[in-house]
N, C-alpha and C. Protein backbone atom coordinates (compact mmCIF):
# COMPACT_ATOMS: atom_id res chain seq x y z
N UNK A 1 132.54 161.82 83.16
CA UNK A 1 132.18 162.93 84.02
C UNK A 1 133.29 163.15 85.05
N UNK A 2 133.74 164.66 85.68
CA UNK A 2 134.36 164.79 86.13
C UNK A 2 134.16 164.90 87.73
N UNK A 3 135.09 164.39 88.67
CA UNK A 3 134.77 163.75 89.84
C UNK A 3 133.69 165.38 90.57
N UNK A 4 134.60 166.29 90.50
CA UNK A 4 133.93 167.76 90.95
C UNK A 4 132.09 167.31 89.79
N UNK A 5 131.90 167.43 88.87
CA UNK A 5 130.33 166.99 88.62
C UNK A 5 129.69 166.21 88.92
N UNK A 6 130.36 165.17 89.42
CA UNK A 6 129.77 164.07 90.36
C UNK A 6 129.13 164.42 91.61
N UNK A 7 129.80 164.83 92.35
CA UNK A 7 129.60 165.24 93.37
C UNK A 7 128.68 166.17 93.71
N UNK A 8 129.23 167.34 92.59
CA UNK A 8 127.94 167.81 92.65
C UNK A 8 126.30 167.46 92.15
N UNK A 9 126.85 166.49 91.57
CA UNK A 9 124.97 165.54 91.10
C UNK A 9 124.58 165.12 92.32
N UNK A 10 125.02 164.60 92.75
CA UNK A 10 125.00 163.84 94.11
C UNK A 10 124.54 164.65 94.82
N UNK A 11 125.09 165.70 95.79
CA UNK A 11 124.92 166.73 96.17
C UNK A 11 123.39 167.17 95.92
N UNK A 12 123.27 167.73 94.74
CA UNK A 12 122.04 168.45 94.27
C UNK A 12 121.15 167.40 94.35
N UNK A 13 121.14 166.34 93.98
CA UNK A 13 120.18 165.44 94.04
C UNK A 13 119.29 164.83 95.14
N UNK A 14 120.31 164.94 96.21
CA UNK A 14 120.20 164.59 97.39
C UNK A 14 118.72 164.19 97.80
N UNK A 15 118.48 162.96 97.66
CA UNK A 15 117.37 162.89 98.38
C UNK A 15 116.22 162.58 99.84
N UNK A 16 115.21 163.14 99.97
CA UNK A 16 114.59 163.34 101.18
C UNK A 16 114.58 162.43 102.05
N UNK A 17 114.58 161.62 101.69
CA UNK A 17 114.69 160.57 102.59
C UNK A 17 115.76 159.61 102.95
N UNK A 18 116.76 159.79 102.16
CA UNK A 18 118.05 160.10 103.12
C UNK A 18 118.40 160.82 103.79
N UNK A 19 119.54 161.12 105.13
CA UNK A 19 119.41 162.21 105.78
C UNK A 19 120.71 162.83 105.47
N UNK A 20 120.72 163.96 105.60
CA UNK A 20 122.09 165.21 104.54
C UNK A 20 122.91 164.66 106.03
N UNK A 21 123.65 163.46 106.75
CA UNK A 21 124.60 164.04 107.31
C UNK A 21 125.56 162.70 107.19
N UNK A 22 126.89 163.00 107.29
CA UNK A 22 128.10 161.93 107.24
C UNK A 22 129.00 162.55 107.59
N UNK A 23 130.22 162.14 106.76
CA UNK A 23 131.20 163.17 107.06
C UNK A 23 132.19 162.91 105.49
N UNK A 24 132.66 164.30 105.24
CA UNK A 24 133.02 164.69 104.18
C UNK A 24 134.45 164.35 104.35
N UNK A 25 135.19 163.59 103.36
CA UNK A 25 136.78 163.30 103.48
C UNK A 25 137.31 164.11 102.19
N UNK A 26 138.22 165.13 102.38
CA UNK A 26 138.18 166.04 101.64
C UNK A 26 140.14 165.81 100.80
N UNK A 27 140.52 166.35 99.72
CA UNK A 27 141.52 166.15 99.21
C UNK A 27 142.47 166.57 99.67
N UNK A 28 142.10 167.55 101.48
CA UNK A 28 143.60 167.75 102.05
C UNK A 28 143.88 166.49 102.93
N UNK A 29 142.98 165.27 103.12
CA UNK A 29 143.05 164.91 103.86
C UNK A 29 142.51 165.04 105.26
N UNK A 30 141.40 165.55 105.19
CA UNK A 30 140.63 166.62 106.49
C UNK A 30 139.42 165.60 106.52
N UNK A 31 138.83 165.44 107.45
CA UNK A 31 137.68 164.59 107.55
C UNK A 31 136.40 165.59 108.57
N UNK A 32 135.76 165.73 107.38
CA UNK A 32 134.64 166.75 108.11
C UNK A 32 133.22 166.10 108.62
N UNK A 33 133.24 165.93 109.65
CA UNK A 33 131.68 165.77 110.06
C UNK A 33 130.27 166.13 109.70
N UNK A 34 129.26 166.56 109.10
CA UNK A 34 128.26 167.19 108.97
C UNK A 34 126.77 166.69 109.26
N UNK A 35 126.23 167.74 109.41
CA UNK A 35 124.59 167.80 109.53
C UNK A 35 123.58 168.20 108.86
N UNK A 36 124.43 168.84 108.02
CA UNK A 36 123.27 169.73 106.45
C UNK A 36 124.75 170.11 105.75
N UNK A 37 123.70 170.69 104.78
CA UNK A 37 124.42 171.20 103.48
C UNK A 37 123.50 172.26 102.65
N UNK A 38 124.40 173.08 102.36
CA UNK A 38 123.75 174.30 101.25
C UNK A 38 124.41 174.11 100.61
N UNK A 39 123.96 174.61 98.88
CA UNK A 39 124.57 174.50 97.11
C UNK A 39 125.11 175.91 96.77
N UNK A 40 125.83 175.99 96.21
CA UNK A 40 125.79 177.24 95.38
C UNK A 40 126.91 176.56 93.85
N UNK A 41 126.78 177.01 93.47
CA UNK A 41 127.14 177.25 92.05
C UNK A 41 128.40 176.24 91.77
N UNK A 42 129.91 176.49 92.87
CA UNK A 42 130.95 176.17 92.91
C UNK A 42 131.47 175.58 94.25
N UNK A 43 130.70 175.72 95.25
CA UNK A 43 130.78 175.49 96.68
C UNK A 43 130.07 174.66 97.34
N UNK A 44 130.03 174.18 98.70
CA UNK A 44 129.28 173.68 99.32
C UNK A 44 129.57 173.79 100.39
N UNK A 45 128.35 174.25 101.19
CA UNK A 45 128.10 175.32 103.00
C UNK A 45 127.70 174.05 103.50
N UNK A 46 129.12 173.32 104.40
CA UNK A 46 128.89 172.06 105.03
C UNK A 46 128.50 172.57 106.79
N UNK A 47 127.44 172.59 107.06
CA UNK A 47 127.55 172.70 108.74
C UNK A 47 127.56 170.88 109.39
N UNK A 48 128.00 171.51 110.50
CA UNK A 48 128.67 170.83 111.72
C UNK A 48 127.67 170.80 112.61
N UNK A 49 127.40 169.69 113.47
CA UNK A 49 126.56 169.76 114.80
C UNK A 49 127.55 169.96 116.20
N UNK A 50 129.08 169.99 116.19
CA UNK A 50 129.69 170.58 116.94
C UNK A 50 130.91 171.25 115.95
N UNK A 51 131.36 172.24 117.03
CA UNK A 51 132.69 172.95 116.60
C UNK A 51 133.88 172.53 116.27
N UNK A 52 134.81 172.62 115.53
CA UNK A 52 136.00 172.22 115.29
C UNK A 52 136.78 172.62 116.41
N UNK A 53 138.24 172.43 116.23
CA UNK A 53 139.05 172.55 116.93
C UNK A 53 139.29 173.71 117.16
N UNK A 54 139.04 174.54 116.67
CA UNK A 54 139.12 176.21 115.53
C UNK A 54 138.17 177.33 116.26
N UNK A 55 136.69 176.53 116.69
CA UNK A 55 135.56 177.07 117.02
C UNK A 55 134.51 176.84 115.85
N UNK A 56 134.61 176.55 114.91
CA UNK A 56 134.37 176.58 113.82
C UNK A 56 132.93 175.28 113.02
N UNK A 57 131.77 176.25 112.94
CA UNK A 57 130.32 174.97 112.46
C UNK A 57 130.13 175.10 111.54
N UNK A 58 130.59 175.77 110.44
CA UNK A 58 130.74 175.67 108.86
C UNK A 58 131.73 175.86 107.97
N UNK A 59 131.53 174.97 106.73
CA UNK A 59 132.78 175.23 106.09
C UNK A 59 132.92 175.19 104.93
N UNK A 60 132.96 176.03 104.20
CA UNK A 60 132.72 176.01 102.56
C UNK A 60 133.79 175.27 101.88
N UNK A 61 133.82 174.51 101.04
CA UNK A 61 134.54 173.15 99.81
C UNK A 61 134.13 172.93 98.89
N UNK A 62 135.13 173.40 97.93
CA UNK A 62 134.73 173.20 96.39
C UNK A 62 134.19 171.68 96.41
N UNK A 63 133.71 171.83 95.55
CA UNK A 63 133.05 170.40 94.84
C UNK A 63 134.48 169.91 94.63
N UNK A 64 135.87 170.36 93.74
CA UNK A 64 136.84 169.62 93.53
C UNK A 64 137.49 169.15 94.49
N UNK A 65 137.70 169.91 95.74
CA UNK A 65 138.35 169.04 97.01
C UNK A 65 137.54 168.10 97.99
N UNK A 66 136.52 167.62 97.28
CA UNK A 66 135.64 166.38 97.82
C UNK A 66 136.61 165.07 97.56
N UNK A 67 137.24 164.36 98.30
CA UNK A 67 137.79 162.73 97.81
C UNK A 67 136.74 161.87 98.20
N UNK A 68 135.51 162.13 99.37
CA UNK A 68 134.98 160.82 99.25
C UNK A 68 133.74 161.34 100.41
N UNK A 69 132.24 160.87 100.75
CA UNK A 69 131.32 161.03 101.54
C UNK A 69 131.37 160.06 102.48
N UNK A 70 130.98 159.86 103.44
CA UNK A 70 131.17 159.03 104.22
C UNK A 70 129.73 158.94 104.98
N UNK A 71 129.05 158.05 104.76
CA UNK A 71 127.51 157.49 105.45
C UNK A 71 127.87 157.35 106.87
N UNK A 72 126.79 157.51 107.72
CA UNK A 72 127.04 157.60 109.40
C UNK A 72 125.57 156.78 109.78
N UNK A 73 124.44 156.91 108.90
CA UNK A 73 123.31 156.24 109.03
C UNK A 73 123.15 154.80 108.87
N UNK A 74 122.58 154.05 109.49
CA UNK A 74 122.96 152.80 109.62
C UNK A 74 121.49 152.15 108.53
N UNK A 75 121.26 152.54 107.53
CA UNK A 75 119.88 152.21 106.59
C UNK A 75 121.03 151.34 105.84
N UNK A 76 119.84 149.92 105.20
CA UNK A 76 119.84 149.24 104.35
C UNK A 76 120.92 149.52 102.58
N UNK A 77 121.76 149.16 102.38
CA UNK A 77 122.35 149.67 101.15
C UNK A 77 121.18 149.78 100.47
N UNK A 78 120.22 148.59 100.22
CA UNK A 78 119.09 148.70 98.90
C UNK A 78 118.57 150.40 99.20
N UNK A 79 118.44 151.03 100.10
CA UNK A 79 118.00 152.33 100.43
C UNK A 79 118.74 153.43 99.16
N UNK A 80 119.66 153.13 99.28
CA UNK A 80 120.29 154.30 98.18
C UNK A 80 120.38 154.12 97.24
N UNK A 81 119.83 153.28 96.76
CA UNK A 81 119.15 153.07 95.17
C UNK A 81 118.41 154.01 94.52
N UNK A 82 117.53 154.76 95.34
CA UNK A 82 117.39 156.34 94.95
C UNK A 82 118.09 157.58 94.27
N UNK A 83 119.43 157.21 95.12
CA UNK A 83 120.66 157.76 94.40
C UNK A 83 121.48 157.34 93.39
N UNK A 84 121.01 156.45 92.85
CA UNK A 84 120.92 156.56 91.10
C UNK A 84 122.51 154.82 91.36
N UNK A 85 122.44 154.46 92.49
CA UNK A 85 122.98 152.97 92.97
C UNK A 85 122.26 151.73 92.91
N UNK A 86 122.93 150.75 92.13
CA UNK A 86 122.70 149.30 91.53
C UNK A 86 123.72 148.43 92.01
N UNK A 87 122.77 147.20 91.95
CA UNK A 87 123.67 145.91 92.82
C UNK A 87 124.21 145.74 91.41
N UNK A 88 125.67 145.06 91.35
CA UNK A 88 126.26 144.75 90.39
C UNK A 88 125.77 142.82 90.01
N UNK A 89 125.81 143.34 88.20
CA UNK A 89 125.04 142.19 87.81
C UNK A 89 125.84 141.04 87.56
């Protein structure tokens, strides 16, 4: 599977009881903060709980310029086992 379908599984999958916010480390090298997230097709509508440098509380990113999510919530790893994560055997 390709890293852009990953992500977006992930993404779409997202579940409730985790909370939609971390921060997004993206393939320019940009490290985005967030608080939610909207889907569409090819994109993803990352908002911000403050402004960028820019002025700026949202920010649309392909699924392909995702390099990595970054957790900010301090829950149990066994917690994201939901998200389709296993202790290695």
């Amino acid at each position: 599977m390709q890293s852009a379908e990953s992500w977006r599984s992930i993404l779409e999958n997202w579940p409730e009881v985790i909370p939609k916010s971390g921060i997004v480390v993206t393939t320019y090298q940009e490290s985005i903060p967030f608080q939610n997230f909207l889907l569409s097709t090819g994109v993803v509508l990352f908002e911000r709980d403050k402004p960028d440098s820019l002025g700026a509380r949202k920010v649309m990113l392909s699924y392909e310029a995702i390099c990595a999510i970054k957790m900010t919530d301090t829950m149990e790893l066994a917690r994201y086992q939901v998200m389709g994560f296993q202790p290695a055997m």
